[in-house]
N, C-alpha and C. Protein backbone atom coordinates (compact mmCIF):
# COMPACT_ATOMS: atom_id res chain seq x y z
N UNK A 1 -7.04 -58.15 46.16
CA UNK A 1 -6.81 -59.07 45.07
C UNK A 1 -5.33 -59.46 44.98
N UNK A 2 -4.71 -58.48 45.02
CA UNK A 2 -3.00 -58.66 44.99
C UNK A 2 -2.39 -59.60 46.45
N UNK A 3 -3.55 -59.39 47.65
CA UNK A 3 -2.52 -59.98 48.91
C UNK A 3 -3.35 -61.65 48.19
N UNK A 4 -4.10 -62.17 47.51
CA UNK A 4 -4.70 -63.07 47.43
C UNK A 4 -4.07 -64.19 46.58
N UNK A 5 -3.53 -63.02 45.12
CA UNK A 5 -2.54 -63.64 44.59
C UNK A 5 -1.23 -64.28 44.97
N UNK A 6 -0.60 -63.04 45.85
CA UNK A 6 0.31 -63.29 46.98
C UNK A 6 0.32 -64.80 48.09
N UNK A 7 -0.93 -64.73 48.24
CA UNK A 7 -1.13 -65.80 48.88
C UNK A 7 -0.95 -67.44 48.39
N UNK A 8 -1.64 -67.33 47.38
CA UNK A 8 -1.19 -68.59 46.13
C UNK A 8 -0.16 -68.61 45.92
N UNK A 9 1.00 -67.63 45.40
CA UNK A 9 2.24 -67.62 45.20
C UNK A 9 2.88 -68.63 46.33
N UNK A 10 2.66 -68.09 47.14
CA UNK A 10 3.11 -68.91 48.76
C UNK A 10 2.55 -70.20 49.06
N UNK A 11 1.52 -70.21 48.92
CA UNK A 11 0.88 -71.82 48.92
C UNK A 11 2.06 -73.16 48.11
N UNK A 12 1.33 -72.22 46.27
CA UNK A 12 2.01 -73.31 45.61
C UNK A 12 3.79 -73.91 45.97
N UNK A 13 4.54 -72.77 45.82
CA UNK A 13 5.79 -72.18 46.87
C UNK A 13 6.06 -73.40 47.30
N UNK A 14 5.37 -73.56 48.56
CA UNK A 14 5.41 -74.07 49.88
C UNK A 14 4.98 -75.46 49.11
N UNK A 15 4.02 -75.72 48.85
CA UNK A 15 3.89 -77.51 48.26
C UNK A 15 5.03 -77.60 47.50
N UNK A 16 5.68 -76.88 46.17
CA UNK A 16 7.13 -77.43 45.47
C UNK A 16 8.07 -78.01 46.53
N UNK A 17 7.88 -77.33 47.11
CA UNK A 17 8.84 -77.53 48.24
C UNK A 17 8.51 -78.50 49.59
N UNK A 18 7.88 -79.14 49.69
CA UNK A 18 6.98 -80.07 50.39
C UNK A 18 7.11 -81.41 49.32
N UNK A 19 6.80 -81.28 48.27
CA UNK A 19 6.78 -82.39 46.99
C UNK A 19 8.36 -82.79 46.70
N UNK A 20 8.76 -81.68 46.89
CA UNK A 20 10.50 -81.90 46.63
C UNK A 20 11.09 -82.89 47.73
N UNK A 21 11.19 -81.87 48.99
CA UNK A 21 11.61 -82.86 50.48
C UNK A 21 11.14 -84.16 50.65
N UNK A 22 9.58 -84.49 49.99
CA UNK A 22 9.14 -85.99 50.43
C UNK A 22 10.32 -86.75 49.41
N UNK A 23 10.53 -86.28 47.96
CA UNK A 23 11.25 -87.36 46.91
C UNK A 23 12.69 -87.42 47.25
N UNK A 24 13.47 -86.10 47.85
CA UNK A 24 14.38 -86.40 48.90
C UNK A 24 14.50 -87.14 49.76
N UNK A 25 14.02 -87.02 50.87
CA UNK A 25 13.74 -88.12 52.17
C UNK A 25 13.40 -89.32 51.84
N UNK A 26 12.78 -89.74 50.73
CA UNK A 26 12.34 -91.32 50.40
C UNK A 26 13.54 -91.66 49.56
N UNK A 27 14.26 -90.86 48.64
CA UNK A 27 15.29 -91.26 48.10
C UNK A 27 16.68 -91.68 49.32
N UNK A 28 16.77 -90.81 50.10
CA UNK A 28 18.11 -90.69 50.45
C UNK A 28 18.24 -90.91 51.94
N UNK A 29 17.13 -91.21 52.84
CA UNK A 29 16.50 -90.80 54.32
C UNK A 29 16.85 -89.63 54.71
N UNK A 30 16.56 -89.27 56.34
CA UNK A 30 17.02 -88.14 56.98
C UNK A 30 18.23 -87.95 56.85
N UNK A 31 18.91 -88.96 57.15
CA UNK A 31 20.30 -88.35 57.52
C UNK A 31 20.82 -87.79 55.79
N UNK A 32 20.73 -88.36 54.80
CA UNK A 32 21.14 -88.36 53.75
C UNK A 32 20.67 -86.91 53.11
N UNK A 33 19.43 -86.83 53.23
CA UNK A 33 18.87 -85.40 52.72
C UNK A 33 19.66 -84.25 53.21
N UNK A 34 19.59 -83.32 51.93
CA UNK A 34 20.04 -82.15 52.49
C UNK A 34 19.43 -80.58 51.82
N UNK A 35 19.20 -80.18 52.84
CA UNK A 35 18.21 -78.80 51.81
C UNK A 35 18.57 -78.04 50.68
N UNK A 36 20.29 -78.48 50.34
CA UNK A 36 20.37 -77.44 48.89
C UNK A 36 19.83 -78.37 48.19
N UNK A 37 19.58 -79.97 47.94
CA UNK A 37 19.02 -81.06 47.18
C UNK A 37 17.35 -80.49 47.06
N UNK A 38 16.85 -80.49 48.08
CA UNK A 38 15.51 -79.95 47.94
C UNK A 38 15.35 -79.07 47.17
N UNK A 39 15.83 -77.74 47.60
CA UNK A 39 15.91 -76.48 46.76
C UNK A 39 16.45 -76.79 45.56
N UNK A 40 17.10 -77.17 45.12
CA UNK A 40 17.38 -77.72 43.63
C UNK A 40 16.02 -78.58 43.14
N UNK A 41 15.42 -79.46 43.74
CA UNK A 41 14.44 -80.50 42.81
C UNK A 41 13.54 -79.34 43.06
N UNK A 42 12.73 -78.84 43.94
CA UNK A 42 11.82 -77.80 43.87
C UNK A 42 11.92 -76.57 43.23
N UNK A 43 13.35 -76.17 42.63
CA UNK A 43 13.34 -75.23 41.43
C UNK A 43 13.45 -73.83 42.22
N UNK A 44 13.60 -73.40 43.88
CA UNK A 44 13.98 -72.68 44.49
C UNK A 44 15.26 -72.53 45.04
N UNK A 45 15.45 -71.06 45.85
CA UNK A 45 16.90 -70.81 46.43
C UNK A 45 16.83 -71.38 47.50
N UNK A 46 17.87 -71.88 48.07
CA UNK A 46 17.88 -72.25 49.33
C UNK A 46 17.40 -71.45 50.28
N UNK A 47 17.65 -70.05 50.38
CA UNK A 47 17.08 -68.91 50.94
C UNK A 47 15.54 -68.98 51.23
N UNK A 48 14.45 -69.47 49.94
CA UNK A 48 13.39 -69.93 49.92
C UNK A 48 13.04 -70.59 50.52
N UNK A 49 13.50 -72.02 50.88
CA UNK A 49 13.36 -73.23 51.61
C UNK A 49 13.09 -72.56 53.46
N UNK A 50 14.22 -71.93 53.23
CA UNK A 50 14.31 -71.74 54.73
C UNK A 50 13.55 -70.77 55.28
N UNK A 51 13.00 -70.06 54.35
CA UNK A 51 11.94 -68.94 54.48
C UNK A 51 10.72 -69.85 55.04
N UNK A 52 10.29 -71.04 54.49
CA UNK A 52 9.29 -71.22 54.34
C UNK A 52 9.40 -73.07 56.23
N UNK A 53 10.66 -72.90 55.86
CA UNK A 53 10.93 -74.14 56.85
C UNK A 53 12.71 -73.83 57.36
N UNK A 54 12.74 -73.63 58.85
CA UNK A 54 13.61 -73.16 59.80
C UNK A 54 14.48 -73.93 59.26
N UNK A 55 14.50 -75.27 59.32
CA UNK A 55 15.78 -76.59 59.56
C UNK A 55 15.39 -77.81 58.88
N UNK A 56 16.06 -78.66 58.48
CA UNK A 56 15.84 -80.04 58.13
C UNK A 56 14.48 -80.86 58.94
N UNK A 57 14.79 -80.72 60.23
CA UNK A 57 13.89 -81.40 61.17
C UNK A 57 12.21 -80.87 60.67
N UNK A 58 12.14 -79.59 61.13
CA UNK A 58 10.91 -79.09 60.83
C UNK A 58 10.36 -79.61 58.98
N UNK A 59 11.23 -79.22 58.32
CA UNK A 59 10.64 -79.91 56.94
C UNK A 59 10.23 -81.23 57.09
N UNK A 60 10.88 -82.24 57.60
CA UNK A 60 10.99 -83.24 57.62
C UNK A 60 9.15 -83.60 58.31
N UNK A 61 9.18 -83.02 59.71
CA UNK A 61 8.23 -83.29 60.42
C UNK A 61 6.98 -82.64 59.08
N UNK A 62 7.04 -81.56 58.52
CA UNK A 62 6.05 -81.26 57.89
C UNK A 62 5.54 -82.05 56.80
N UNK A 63 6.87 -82.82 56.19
CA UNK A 63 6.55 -83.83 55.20
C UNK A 63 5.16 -85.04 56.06
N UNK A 64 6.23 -85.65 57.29
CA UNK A 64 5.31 -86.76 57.29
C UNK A 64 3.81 -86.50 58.06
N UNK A 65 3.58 -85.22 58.06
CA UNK A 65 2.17 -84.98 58.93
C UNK A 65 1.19 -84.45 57.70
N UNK A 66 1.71 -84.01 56.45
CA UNK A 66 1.16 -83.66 55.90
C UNK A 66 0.82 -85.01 54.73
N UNK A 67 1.77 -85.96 54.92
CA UNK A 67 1.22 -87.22 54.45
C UNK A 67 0.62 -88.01 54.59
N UNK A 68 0.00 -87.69 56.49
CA UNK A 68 -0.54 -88.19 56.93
C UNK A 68 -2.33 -87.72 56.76
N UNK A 69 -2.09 -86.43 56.07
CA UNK A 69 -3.67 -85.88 56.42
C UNK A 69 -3.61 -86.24 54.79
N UNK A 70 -3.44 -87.58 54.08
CA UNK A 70 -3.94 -87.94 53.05
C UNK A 70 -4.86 -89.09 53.12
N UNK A 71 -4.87 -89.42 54.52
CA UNK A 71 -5.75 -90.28 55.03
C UNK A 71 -7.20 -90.22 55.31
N UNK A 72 -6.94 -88.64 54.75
CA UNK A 72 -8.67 -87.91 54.91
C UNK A 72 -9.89 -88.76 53.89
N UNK A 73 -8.82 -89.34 52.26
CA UNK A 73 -9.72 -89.81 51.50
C UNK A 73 -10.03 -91.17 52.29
N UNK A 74 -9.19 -91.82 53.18
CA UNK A 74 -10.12 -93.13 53.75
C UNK A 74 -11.08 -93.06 54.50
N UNK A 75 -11.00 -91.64 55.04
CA UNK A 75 -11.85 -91.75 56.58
C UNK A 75 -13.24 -91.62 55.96
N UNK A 76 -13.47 -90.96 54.27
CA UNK A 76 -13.92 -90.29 53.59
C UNK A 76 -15.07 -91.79 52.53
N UNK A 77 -13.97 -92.72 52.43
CA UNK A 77 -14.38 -93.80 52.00
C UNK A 77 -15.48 -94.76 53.01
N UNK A 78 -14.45 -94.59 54.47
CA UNK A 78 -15.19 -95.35 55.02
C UNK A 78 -16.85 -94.93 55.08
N UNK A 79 -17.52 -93.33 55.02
CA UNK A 79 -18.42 -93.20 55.54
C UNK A 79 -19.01 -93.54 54.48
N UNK A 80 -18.71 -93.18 53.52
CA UNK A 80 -19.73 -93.11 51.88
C UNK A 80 -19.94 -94.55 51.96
N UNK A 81 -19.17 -95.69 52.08
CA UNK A 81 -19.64 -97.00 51.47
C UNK A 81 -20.26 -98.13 52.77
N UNK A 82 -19.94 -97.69 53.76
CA UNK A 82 -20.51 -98.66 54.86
C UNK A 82 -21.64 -98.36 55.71
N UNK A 83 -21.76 -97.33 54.83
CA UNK A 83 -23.52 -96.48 55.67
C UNK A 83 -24.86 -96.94 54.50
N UNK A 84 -24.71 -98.32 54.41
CA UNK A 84 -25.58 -98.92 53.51
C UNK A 84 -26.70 -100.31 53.80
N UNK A 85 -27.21 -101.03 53.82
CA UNK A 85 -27.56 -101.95 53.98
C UNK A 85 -27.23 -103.43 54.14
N UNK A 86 -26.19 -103.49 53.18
CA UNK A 86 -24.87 -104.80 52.68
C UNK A 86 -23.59 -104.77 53.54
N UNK A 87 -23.02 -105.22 55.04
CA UNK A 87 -21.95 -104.67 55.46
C UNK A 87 -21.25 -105.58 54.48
N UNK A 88 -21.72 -106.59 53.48
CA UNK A 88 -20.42 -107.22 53.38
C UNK A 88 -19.67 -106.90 52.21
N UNK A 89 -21.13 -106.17 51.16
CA UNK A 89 -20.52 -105.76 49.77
C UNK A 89 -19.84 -104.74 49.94
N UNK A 90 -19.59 -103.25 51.27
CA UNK A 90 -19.52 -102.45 51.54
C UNK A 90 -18.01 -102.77 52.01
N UNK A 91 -17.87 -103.96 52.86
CA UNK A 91 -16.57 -104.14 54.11
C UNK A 91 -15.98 -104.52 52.43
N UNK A 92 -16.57 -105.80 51.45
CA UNK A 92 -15.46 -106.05 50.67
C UNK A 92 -15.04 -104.75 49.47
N UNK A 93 -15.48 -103.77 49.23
CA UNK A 93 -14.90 -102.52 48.72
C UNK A 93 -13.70 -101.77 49.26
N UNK A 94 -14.30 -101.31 50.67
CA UNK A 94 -13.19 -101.02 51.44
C UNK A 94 -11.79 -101.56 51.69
N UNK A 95 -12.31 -102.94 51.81
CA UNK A 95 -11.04 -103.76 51.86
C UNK A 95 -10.17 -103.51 50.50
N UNK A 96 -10.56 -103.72 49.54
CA UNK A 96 -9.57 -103.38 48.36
C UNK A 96 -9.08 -101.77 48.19
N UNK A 97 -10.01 -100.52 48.49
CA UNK A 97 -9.73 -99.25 48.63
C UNK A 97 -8.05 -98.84 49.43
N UNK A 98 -8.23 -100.03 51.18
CA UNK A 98 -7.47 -99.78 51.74
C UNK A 98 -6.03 -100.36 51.24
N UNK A 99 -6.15 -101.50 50.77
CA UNK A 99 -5.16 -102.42 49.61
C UNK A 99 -4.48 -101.47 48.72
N UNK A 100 -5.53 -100.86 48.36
CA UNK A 100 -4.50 -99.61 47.27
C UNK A 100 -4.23 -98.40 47.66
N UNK A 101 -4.68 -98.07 48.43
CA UNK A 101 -3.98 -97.09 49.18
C UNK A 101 -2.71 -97.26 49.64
N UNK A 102 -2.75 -97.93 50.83
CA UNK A 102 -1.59 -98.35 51.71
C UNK A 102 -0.51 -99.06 51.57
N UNK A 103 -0.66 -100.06 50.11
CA UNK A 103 0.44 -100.78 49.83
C UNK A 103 0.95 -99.86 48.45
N UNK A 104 0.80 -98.87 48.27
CA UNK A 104 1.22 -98.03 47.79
C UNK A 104 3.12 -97.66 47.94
N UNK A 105 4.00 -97.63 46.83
CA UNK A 105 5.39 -97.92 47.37
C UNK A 105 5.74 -96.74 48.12
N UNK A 106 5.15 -95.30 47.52
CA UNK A 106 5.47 -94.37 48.28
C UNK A 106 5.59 -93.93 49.58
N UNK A 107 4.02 -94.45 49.88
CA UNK A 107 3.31 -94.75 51.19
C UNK A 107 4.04 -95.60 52.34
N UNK A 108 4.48 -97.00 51.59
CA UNK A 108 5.42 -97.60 52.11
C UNK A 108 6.96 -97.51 52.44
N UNK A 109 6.91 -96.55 51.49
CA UNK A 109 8.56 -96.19 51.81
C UNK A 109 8.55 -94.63 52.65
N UNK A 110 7.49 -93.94 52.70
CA UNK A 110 7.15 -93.11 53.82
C UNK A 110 7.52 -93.71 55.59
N UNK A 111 6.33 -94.91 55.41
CA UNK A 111 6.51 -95.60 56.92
C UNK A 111 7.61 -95.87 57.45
N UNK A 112 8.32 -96.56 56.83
CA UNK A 112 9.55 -97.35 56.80
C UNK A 112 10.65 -96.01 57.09
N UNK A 113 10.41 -94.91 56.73
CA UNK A 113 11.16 -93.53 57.39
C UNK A 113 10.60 -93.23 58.19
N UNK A 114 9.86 -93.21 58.43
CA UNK A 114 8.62 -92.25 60.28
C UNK A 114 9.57 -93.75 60.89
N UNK A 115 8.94 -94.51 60.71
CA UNK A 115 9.60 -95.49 61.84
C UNK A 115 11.02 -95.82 62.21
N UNK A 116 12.07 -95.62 61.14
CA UNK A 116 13.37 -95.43 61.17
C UNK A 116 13.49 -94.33 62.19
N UNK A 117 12.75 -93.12 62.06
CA UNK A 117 13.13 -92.30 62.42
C UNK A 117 12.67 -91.58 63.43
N UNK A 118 11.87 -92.75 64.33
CA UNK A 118 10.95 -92.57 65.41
C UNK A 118 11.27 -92.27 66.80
N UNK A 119 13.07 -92.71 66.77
CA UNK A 119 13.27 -92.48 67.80
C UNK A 119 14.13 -90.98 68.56
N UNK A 120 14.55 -90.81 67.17
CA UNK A 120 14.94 -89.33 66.90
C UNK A 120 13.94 -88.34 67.00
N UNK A 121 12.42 -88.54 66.23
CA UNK A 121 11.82 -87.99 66.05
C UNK A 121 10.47 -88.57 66.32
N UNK A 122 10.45 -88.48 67.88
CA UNK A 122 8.81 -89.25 68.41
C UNK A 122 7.91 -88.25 67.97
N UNK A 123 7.73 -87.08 67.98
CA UNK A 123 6.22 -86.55 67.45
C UNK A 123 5.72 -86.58 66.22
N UNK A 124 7.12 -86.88 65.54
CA UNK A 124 6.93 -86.87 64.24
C UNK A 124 6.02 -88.63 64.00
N UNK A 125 6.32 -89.68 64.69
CA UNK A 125 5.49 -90.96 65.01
C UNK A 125 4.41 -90.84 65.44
N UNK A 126 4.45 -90.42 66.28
CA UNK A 126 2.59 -89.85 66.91
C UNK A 126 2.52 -89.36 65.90
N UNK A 127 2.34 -88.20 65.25
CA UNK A 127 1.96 -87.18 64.50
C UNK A 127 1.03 -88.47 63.13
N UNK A 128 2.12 -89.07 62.94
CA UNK A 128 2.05 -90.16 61.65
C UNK A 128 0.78 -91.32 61.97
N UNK A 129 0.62 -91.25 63.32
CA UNK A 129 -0.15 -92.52 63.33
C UNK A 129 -1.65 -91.79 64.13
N UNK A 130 -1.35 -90.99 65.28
CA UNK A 130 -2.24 -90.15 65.40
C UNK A 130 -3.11 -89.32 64.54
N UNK A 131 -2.75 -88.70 63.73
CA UNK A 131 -3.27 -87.77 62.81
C UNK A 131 -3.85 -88.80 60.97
N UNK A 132 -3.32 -89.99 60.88
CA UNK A 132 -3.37 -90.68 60.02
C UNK A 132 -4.22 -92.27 60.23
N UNK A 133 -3.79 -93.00 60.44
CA UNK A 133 -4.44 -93.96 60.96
C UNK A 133 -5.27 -94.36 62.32
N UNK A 134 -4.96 -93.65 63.10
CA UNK A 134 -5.96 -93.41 63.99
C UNK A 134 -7.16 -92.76 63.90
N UNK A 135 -7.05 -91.98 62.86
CA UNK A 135 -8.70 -91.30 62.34
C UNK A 135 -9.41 -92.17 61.36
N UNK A 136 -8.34 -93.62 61.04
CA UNK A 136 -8.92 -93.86 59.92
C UNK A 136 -10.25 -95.16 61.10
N UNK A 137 -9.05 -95.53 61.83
CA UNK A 137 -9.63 -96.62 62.81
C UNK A 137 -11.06 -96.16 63.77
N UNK A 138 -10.78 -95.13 64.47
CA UNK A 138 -11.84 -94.28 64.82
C UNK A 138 -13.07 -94.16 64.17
N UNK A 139 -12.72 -93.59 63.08
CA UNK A 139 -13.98 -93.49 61.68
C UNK A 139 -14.63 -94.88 61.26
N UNK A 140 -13.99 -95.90 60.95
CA UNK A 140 -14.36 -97.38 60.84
C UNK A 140 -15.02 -97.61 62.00
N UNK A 141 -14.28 -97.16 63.48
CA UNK A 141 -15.51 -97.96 64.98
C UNK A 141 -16.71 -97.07 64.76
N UNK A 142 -16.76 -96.12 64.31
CA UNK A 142 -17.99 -95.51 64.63
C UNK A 142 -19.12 -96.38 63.67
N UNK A 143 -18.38 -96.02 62.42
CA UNK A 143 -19.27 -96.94 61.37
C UNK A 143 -19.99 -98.31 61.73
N UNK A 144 -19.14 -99.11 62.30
CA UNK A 144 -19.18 -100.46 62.79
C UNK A 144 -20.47 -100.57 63.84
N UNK A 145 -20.14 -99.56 64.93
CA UNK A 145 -21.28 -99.54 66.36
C UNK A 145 -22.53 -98.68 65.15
N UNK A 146 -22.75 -98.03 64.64
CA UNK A 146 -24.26 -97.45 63.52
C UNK A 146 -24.57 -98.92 62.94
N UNK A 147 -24.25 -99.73 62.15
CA UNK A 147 -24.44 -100.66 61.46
C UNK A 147 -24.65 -102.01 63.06
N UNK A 148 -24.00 -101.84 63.71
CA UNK A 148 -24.55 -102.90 65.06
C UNK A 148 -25.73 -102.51 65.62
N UNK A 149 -26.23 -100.80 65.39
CA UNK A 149 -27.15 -99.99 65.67
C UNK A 149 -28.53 -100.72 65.22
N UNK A 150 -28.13 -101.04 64.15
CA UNK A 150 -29.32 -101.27 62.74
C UNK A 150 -29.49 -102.82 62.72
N UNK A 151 -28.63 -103.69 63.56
CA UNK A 151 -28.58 -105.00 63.97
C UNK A 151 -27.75 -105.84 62.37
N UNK A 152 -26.82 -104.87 61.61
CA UNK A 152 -26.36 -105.39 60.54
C UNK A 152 -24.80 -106.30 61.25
N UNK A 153 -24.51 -105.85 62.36
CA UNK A 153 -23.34 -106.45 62.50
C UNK A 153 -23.69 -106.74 64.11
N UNK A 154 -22.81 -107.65 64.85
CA UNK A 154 -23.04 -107.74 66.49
C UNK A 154 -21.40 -108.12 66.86
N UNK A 155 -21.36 -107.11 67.90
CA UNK A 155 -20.45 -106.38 68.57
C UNK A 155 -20.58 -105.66 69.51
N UNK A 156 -19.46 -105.86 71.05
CA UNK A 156 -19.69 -104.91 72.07
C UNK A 156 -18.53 -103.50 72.12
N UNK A 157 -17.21 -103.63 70.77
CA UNK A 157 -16.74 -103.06 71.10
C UNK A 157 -16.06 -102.47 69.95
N UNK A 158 -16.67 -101.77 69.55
CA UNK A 158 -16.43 -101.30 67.97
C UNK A 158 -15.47 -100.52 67.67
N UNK A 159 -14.16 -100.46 68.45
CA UNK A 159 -12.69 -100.27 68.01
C UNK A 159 -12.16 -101.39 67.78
N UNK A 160 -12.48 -102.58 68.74
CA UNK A 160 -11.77 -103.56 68.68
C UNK A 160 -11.97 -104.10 67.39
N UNK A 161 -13.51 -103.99 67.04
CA UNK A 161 -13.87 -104.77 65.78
C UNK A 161 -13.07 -104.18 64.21
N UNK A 162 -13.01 -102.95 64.53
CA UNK A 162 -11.94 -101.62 63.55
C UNK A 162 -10.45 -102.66 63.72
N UNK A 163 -9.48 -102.87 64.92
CA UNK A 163 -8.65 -103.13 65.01
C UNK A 163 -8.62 -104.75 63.89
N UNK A 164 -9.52 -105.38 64.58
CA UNK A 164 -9.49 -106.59 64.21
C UNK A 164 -9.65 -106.56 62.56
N UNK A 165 -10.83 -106.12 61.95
CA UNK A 165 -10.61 -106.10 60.80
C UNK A 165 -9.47 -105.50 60.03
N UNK A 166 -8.91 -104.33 60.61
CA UNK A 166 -7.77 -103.89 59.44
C UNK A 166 -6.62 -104.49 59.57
N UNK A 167 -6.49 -105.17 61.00
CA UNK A 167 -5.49 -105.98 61.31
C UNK A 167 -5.12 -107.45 60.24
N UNK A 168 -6.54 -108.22 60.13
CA UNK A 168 -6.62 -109.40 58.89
C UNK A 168 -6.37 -109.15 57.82
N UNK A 169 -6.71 -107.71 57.63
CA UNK A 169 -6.63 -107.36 56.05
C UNK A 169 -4.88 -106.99 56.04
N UNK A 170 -4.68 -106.47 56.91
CA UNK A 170 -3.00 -105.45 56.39
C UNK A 170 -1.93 -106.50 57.36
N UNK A 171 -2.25 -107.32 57.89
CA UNK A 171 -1.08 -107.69 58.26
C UNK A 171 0.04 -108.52 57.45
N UNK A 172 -0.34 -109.12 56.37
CA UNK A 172 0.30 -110.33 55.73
C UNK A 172 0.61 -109.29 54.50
N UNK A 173 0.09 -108.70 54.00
CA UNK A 173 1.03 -107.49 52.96
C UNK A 173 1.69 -106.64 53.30
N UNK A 174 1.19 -105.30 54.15
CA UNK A 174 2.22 -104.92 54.56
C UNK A 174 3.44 -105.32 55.44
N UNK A 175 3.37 -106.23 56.11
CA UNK A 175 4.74 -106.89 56.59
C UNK A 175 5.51 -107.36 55.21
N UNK A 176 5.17 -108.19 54.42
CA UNK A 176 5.58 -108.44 53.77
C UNK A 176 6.69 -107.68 52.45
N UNK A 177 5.77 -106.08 52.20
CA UNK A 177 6.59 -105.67 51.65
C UNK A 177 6.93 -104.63 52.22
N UNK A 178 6.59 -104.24 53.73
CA UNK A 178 7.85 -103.32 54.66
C UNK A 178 9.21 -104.03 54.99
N UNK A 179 9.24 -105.64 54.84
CA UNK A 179 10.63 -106.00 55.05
C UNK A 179 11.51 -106.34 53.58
N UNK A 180 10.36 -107.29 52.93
CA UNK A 180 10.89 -107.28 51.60
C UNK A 180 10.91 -106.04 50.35
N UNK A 181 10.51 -105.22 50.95
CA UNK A 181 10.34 -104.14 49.44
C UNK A 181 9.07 -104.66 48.37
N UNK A 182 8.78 -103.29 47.95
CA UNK A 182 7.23 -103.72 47.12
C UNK A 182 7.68 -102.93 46.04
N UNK A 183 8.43 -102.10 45.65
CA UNK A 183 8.81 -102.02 44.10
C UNK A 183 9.08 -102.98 43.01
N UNK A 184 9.98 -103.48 43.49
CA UNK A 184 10.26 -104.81 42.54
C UNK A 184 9.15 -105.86 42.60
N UNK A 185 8.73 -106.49 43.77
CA UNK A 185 7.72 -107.24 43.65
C UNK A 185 6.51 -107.12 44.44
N UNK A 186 5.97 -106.83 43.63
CA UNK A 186 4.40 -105.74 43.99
C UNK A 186 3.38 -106.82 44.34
N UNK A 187 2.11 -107.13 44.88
CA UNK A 187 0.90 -108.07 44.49
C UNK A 187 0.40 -107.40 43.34
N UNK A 188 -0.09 -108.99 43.09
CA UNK A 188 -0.47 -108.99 41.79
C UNK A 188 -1.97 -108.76 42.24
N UNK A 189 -3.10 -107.78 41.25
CA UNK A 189 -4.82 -107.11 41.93
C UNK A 189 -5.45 -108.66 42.00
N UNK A 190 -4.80 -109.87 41.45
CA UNK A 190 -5.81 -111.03 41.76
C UNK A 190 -5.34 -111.16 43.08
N UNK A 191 -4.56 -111.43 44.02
CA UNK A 191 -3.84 -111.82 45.26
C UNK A 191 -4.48 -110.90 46.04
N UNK A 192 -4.72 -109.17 45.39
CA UNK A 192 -4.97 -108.56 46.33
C UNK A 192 -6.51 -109.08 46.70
N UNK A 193 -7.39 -109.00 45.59
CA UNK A 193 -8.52 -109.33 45.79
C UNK A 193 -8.81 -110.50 46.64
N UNK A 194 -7.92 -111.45 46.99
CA UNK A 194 -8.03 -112.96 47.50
C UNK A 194 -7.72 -112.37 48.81
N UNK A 195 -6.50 -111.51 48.99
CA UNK A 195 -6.85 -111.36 50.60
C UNK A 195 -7.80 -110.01 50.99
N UNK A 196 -8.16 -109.24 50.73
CA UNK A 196 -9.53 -108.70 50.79
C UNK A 196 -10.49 -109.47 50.64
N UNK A 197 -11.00 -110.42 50.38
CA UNK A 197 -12.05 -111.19 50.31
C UNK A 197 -11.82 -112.13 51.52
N UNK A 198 -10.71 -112.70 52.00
CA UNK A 198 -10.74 -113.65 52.93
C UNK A 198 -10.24 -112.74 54.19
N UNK A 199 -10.67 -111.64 53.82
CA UNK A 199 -10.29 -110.48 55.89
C UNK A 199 -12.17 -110.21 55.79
N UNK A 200 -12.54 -110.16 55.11
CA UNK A 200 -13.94 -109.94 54.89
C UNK A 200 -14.73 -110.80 55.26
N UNK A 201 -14.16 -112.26 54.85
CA UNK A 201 -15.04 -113.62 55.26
C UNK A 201 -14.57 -113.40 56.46
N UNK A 202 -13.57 -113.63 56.92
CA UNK A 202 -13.52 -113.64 58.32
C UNK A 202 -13.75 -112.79 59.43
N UNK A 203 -14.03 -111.65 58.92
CA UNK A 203 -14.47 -110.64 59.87
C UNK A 203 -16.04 -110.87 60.40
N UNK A 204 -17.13 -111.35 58.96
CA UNK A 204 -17.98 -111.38 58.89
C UNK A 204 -18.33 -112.56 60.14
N UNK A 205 -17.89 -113.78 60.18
CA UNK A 205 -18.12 -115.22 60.60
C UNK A 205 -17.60 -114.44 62.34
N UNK A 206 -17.26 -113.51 62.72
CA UNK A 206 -16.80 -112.86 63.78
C UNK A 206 -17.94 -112.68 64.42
N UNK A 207 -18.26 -110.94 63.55
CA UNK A 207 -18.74 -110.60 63.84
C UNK A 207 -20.41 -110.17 62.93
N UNK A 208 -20.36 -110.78 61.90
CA UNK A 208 -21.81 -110.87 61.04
C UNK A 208 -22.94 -111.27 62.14
């Protein structure tokens, strides 16, 4: 019972300190962060930090892989809503799910560091896109070829059709506010809904 408690102690521990480094690193980037800052917002000794993470780098890498397995709720979305009869009432849900997820500022100001910092830190890029959006794309082709299964959609190549759709949907927002910034000027949920609805029409007239 006591090594169990012990164990939680260390868990929670370890997330303060995980929750701390991400609001660091998005505040200040890599180079800027520094672990007595962490250990101060996470309410630990520096001694702590390092107990739990060797160096800057390793925290760092742990931040963005562990932000990446938040992608579990899409892969999670995709199955629950497109394993239905309707691909289109199903594709246009998703489409807004992924809208709020991803244009998320945090989220966005996550990327915008993995990719700054991609060249310093390539596994930490794989790690980010491998472990994150690639499961999300994966999970969508499978969905896509079941529903071509059932003759709801027609398609020979049901990554491409994954690519293509998230591509219509995310390209014109997230570019938009990975160069311009999305704090200050966010979409407005009618805009979002207009381009989720028109990656949907057009996916459909594709491949419907």
């Amino acid at each position: 019972m006591a090594a169990d408690a012990e164990e939680g102690r260390t868990a929670r521990k370890r997330k303060q300190i995980l929750d701390a480094a991400r609001a660091v690193f998005l505040r200040n980037g890599y180079v800027g962060a520094s672990m007595d800052e962490v250990a101060a917002l996470a309410a630990v000794s520096k001694q702590t930090v390092y107990k739990h993470f060797t160096d800057k780098e390793q925290l760092f890498t742990h931040v963005a892989t562990t932000a990446a397995g938040e992608f579990d709720d899409l892969t999670r979305a995709i199955t629950t809503t497109l394993d239905a009869d309707d691909p289109a009432k199903g594709l246009g849900t998703l489409a807004r799910t992924f809208l709020g997820a991803l244009l998320r500022p945090d989220v966005l100001r996550l990327r915008r560091l993995v990719i700054a910092e991609a060249d310093r830190f390539p596994h930490v890029g794989r790690a980010w896109y491998d472990e994150g959006f690639e499961r999300v794309l994966d999970t969508l082709a499978d969905c896509f070829a079941r529903l071509a299964g059932r003759g709801l959609l027609h398609l020979d190549d049901p990554r491409l059709a994954a690519d293509h759709f998230m591509g219509m949907l995310l390209w014109i927002p997230v570019n938009r506010l990975m160069f311009r910034g999305g704090d200050d000027d966010p979409y407005a949920e009618a805009e979002l809904d207009r381009l989720a609805e028109a990656a949907v029409t057009a996916f459909l007239r594709a491949y419907g």
